[in-house]
N, C-alpha and C. Protein backbone atom coordinates (compact mmCIF):
# COMPACT_ATOMS: atom_id res chain seq x y z
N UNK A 1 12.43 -24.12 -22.29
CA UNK A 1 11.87 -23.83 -20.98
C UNK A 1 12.19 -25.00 -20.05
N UNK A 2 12.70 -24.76 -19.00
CA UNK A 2 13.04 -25.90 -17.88
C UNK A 2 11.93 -25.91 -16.78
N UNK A 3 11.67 -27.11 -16.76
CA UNK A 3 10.63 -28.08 -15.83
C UNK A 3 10.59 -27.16 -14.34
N UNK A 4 9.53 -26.44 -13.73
CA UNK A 4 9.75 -25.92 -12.22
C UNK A 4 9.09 -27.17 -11.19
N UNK A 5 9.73 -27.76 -10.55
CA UNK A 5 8.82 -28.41 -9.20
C UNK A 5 9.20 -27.82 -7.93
N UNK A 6 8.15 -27.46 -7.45
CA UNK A 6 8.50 -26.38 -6.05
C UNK A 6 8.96 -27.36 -5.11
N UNK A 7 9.41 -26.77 -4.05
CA UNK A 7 10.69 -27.71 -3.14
C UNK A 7 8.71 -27.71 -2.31
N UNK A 8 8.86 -28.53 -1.26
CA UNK A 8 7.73 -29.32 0.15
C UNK A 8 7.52 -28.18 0.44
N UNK A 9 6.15 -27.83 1.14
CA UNK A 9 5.93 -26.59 1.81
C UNK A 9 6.66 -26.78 3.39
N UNK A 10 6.88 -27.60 3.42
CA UNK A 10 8.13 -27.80 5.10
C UNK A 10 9.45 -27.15 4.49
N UNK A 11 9.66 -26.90 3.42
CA UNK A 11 11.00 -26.36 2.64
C UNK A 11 10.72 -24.83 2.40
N UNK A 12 9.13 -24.39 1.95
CA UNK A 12 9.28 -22.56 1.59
C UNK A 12 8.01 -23.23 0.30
N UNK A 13 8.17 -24.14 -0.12
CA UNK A 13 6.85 -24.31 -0.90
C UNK A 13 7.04 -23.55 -2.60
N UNK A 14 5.98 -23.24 -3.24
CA UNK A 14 6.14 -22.40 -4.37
C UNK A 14 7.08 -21.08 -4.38
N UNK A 15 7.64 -20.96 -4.99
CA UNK A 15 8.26 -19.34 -5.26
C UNK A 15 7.26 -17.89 -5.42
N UNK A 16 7.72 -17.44 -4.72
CA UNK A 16 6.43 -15.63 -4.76
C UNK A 16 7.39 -14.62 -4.80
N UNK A 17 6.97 -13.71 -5.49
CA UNK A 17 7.56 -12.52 -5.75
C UNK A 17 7.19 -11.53 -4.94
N UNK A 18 5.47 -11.37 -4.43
CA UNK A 18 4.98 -10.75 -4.24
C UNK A 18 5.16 -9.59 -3.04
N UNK A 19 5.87 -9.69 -2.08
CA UNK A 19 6.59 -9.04 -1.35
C UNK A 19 8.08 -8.46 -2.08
N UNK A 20 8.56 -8.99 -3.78
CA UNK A 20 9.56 -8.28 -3.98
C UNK A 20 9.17 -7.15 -5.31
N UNK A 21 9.21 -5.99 -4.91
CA UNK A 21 8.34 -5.26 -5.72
C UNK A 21 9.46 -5.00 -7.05
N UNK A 22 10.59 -4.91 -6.68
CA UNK A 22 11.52 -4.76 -8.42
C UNK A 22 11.17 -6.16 -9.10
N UNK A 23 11.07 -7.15 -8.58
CA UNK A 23 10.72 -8.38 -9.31
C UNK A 23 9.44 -8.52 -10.16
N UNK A 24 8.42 -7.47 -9.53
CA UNK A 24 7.19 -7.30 -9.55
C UNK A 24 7.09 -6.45 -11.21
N UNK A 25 8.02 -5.21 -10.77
CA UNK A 25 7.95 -4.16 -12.06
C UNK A 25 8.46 -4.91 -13.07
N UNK A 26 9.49 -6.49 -12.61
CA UNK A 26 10.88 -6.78 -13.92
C UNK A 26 9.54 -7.50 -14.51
N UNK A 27 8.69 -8.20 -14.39
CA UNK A 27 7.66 -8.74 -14.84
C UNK A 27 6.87 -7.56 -15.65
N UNK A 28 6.41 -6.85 -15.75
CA UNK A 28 5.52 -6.00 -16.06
C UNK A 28 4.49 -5.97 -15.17
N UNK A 29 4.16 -6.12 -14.01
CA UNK A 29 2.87 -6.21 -13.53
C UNK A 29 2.77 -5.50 -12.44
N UNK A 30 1.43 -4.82 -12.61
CA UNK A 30 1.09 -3.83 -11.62
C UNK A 30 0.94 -3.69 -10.05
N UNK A 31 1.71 -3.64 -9.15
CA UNK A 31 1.80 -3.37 -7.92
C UNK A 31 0.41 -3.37 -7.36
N UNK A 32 -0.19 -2.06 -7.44
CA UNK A 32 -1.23 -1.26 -6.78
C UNK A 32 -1.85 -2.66 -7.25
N UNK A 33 -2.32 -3.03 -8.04
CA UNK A 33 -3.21 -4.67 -8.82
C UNK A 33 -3.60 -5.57 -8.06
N UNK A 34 -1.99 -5.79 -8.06
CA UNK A 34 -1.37 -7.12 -7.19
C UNK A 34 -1.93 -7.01 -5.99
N UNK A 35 -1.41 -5.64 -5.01
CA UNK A 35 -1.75 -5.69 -3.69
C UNK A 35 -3.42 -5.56 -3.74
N UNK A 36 -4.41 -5.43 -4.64
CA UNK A 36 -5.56 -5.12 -4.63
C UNK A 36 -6.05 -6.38 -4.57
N UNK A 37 -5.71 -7.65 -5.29
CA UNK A 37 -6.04 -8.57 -5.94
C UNK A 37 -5.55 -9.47 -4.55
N UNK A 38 -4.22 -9.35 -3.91
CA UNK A 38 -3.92 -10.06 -2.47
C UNK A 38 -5.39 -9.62 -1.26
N UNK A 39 -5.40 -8.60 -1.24
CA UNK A 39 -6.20 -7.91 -0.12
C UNK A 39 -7.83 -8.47 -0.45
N UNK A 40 -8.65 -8.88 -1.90
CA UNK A 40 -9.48 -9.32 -2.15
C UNK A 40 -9.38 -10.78 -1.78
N UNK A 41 -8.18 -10.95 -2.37
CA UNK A 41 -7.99 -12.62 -2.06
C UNK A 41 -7.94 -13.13 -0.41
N UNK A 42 -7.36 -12.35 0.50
CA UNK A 42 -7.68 -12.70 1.59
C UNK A 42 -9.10 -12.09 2.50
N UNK A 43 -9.64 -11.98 1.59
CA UNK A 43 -10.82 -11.71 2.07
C UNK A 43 -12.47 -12.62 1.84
N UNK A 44 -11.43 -13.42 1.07
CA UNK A 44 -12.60 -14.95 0.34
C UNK A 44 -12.90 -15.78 2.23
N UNK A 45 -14.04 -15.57 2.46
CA UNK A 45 -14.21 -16.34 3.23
C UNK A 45 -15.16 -17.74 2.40
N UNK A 46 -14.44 -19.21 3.51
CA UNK A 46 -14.44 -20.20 3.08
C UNK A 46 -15.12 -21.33 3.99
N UNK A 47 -15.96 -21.92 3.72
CA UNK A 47 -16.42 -22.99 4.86
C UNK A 47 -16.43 -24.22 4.59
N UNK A 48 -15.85 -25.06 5.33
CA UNK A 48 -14.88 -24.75 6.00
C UNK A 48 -13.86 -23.78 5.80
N UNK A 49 -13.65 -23.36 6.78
CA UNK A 49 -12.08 -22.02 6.86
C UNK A 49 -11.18 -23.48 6.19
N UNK A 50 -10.33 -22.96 5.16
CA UNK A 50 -9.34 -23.27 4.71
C UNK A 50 -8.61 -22.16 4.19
N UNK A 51 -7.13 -22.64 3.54
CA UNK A 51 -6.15 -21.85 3.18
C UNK A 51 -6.62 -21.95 1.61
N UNK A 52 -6.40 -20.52 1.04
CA UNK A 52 -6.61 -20.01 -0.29
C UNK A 52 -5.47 -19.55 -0.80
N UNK A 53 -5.42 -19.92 -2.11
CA UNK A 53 -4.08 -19.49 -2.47
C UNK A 53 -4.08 -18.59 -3.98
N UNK A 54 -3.51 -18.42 -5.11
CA UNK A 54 -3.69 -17.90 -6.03
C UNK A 54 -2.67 -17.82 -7.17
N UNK A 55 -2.27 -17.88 -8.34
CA UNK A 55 -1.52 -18.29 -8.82
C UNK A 55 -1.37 -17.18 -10.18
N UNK A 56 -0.81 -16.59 -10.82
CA UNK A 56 -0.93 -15.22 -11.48
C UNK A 56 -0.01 -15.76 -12.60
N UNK A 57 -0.82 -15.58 -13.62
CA UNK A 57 0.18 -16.44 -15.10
C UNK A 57 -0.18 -15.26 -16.19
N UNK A 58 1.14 -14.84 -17.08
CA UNK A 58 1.44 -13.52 -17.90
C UNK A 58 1.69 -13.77 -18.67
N UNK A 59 0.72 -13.38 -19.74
CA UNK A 59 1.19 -14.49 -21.28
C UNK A 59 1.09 -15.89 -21.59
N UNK A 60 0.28 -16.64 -20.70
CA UNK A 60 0.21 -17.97 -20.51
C UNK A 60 -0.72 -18.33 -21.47
């Protein structure tokens, strides 16, 4: 397994699939889920308002 370090978020930041849905199915993981689990996730209100993020690990 080779080492991932995500490029600066001034660069694009972590890698996401989540807008690529064949990438989504090549994984095994459920679409309808995903977008259920995004739409909950932006719905975490936070106080202070900050940015929330989320991180989805398969077999880990």
């Amino acid at each position: 397994m080779t080492p991932y370090y995500p490029q600066s978020e001034s660069k694009g930041g972590w890698r996401s699939v989540h807008h690529n849905r064949k990438a989504i199915a090549d994984l095994g993981l459920d679409q309808v889920k995903l977008d259920e689990f995004v739409q909950w996730n932006l719905s975490i209100q936070c106080d202070p308002p900050t940015q929330v993020g989320f991180m989805v690990i398969k077999n880990g």
